[in-house]
Protein backbone atom coordinates (compact mmCIF):
# COMPACT_ATOMS: atom_id res chain seq x y z
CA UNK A 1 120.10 74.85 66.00
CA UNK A 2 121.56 72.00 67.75
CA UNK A 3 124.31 72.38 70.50
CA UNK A 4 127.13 70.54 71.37
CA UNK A 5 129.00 70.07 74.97
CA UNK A 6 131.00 67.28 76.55
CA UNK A 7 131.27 66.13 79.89
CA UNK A 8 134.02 64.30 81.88
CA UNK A 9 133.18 61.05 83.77
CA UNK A 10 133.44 62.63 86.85
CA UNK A 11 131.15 65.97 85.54
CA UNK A 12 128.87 63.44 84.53
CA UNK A 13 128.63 61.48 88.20
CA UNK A 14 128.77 64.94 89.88
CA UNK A 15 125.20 65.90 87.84
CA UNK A 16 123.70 62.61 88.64
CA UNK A 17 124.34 63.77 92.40
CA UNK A 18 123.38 67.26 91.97
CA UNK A 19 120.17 65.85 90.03
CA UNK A 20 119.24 63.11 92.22
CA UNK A 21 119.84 65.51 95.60
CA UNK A 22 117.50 67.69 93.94
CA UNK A 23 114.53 65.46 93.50
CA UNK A 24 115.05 64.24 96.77
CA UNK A 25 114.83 67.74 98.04
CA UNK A 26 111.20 68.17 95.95
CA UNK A 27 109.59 64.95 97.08
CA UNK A 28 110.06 65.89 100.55
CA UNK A 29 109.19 69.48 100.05
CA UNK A 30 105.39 69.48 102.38
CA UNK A 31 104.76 72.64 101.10
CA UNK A 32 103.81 74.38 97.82
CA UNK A 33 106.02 77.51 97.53
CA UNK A 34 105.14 80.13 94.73
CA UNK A 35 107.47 82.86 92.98
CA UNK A 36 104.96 84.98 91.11
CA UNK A 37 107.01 86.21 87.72
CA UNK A 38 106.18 86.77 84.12
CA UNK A 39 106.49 82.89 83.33
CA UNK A 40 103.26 82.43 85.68
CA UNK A 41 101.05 82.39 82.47
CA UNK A 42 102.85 79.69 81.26
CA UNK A 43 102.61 77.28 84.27
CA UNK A 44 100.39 74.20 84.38
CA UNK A 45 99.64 74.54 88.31
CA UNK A 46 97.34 77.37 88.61
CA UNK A 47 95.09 75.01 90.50
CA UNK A 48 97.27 74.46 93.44
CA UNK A 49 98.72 77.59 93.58
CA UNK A 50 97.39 79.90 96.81
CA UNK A 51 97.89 83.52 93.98
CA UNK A 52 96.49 81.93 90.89
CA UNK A 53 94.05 79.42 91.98
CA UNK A 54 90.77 81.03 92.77
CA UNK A 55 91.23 83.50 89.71
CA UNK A 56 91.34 79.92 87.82
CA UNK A 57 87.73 79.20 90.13
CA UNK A 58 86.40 82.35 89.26
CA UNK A 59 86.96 82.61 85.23
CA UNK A 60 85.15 79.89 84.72
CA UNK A 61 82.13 81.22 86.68
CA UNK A 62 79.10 82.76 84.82
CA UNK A 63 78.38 86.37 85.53
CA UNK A 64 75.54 85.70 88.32
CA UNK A 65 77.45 82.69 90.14
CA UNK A 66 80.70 84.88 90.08
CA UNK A 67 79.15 88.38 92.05
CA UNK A 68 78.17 85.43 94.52
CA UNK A 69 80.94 83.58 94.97
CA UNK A 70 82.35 84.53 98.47
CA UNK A 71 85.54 85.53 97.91
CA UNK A 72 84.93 87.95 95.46
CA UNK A 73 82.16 89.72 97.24
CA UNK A 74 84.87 89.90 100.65
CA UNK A 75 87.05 91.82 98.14
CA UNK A 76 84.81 94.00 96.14
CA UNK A 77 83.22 95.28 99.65
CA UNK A 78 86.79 95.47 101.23
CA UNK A 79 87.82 97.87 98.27
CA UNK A 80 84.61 99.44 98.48
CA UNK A 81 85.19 100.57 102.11
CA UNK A 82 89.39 101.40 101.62
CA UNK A 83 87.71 103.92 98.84
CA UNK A 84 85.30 105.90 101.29
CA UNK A 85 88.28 105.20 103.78
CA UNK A 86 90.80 107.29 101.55
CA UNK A 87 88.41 109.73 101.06
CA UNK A 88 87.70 110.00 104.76
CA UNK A 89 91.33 110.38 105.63
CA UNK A 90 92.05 113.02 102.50
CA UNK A 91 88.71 115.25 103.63
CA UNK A 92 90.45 115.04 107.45
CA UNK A 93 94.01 116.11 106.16
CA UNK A 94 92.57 118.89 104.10
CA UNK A 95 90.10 120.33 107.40
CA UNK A 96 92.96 120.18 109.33
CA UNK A 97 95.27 122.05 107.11
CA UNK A 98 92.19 125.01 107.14
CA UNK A 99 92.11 124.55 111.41
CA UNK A 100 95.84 125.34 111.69
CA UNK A 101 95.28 128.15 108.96
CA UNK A 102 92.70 129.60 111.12
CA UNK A 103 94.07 129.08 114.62
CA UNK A 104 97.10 130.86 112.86
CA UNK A 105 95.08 133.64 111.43
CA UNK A 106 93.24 133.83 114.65
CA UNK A 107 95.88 132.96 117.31
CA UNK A 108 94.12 130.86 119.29
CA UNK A 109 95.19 127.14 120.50
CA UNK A 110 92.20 125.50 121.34
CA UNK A 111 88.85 125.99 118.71
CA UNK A 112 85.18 125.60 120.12
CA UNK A 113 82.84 123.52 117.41
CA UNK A 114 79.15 122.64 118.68
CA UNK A 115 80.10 120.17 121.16
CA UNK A 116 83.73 119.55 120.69
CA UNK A 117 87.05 121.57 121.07
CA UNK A 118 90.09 120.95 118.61
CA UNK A 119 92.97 121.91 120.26
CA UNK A 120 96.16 122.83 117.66
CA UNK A 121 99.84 122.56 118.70
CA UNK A 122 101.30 125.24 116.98
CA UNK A 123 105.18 125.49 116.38
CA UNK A 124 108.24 127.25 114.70
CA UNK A 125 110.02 126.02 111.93
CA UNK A 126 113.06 126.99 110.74
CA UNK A 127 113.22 127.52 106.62
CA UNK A 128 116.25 127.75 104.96
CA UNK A 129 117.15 128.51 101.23
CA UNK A 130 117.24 125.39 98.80
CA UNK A 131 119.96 123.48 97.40
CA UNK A 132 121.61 125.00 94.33
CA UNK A 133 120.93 128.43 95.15
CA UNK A 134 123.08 131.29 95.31
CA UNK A 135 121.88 132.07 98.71
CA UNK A 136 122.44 128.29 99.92
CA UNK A 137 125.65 128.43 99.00
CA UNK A 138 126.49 131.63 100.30
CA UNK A 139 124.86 130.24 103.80
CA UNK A 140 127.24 127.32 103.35
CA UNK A 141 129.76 129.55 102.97
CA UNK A 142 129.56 131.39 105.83
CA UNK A 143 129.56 128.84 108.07
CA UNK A 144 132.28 126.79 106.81
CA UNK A 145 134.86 130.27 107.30
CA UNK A 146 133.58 129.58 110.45
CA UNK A 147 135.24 126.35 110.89
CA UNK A 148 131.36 125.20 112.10
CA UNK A 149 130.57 123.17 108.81
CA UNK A 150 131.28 119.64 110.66
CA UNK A 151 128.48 120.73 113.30
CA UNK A 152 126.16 120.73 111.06
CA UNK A 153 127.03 117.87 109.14
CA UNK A 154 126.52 119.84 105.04
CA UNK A 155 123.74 122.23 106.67
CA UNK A 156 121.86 119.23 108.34
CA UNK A 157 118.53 121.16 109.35
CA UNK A 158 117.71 119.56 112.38
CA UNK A 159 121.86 120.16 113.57
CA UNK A 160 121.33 124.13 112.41
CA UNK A 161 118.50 124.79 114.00
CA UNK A 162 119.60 123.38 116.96
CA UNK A 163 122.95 124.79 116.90
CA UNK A 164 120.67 128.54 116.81
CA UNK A 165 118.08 127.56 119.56
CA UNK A 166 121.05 126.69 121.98
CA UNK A 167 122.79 129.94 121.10
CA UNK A 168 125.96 128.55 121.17
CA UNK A 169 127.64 130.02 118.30
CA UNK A 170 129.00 133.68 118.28
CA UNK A 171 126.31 136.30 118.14
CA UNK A 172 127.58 138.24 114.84
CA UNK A 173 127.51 134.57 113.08
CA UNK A 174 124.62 134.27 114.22
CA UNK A 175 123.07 137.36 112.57
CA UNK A 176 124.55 136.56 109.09
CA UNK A 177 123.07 132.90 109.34
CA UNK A 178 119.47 134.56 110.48
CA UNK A 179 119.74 136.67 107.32
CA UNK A 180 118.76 133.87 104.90
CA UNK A 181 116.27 132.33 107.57
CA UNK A 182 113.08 132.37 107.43
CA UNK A 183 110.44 131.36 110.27
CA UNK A 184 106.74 130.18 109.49
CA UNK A 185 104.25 128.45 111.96
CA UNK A 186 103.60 124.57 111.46
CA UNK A 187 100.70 122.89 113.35
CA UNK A 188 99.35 119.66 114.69
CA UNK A 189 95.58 118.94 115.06
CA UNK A 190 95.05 117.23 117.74
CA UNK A 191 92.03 114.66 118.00
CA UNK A 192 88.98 115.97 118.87
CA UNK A 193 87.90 116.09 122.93
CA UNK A 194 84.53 116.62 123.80
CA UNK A 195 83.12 119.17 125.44
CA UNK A 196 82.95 119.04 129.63
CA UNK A 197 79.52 117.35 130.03
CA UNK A 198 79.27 116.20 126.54
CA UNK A 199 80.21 112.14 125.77
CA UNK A 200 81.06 110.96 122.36
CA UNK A 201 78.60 108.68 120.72
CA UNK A 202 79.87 105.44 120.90
């Protein structure tokens, strides 16, 4: 399919411009800069690219040269020790979540292990009912007959709860609104301290 287009005289001079300014601009251009996209498999300059070219090196490599080659034994260990990192940091999460359980349970701050304490910052959180509920909107309700609903900026939590720690509103609004709170305990573990006397291995 062939297409046809015609250019003025002056069209014609203004591309000559456009497409000698542009070659200008890539001769002088020091560096190599790369837009990774789909059309990257199609590109004849894998070998001076910085993202394609040492997957170009390594292809090529047999099976013993490429486990040596440098790079990808940096990257295999690196992944290696993010893996047993993740781990690491999802067995912490889950020990703390059980040490603010049982400080709760317990109602203690500070837990004694063999020669560490854990101390755990415990704290009370407001809940209040979830969007497209009847009670939500019954909450919303009530506080918009009370000509409050700007305070709170469409039930903002962090405006609510402050507007019932400061006790500023009236007292019988502030009954209704406690009706459809509820209060639970959240927690912080703190790092672990050692014990007076005890060091921490280095």
């Amino acid at each position: 399919m062939e297409m046809l287009s015609t250019r003025t005289s002056e069209q014609l001079e203004d591309l000559r411009k456009e497409t000698i300014a542009l070659i200008d601009k890539i001769e002088a251009d020091k560096e190599f800069k790369h837009t990774e996209s789909s059309l990257c498999d199609w590109c004849d300059y894998w070998a001076y690219c910085p993202v394609k070219k040492h997957l170009l090196k390594v292809e090529a490599l047999l099976v013993e040269e490429f486990l040596g080659d440098d790079g990808v034994r940096l990257v295999n260990e690196y992944v290696s020790a993010w893996n047993r990192r993740k781990e690491a940091e999802d067995e912490v999460e889950k020990l703390k979540e059980a040490i603010k359980a049982y400080a709760k349970k317990e109602e203690v701050e500070i837990i004694t292990g063999s020669d560490h304490t854990v101390r755990v910052t415990l704290k009370e959180e407001f809940k209040f009912p979830l969007k497209d509920v009847p009670e939500r909107e019954e909450l919303n309700k009530i506080i918009k007959d009370a000509g409050l609903w700007d305070e709170v900026s469409e039930l903002d939590k962090k405006s609510l709860e402050e507007a019932i720690k400061t006790g500023r509103w009236d007292k019988k609004l502030m009954e209704k609104i406690k009706e459809f709170i509820t209060i639970e305990k959240s927690g912080r573990v703190n790092p672990p301290k050692a014990l007076r006397g005890e060091e921490d291995e280095e």
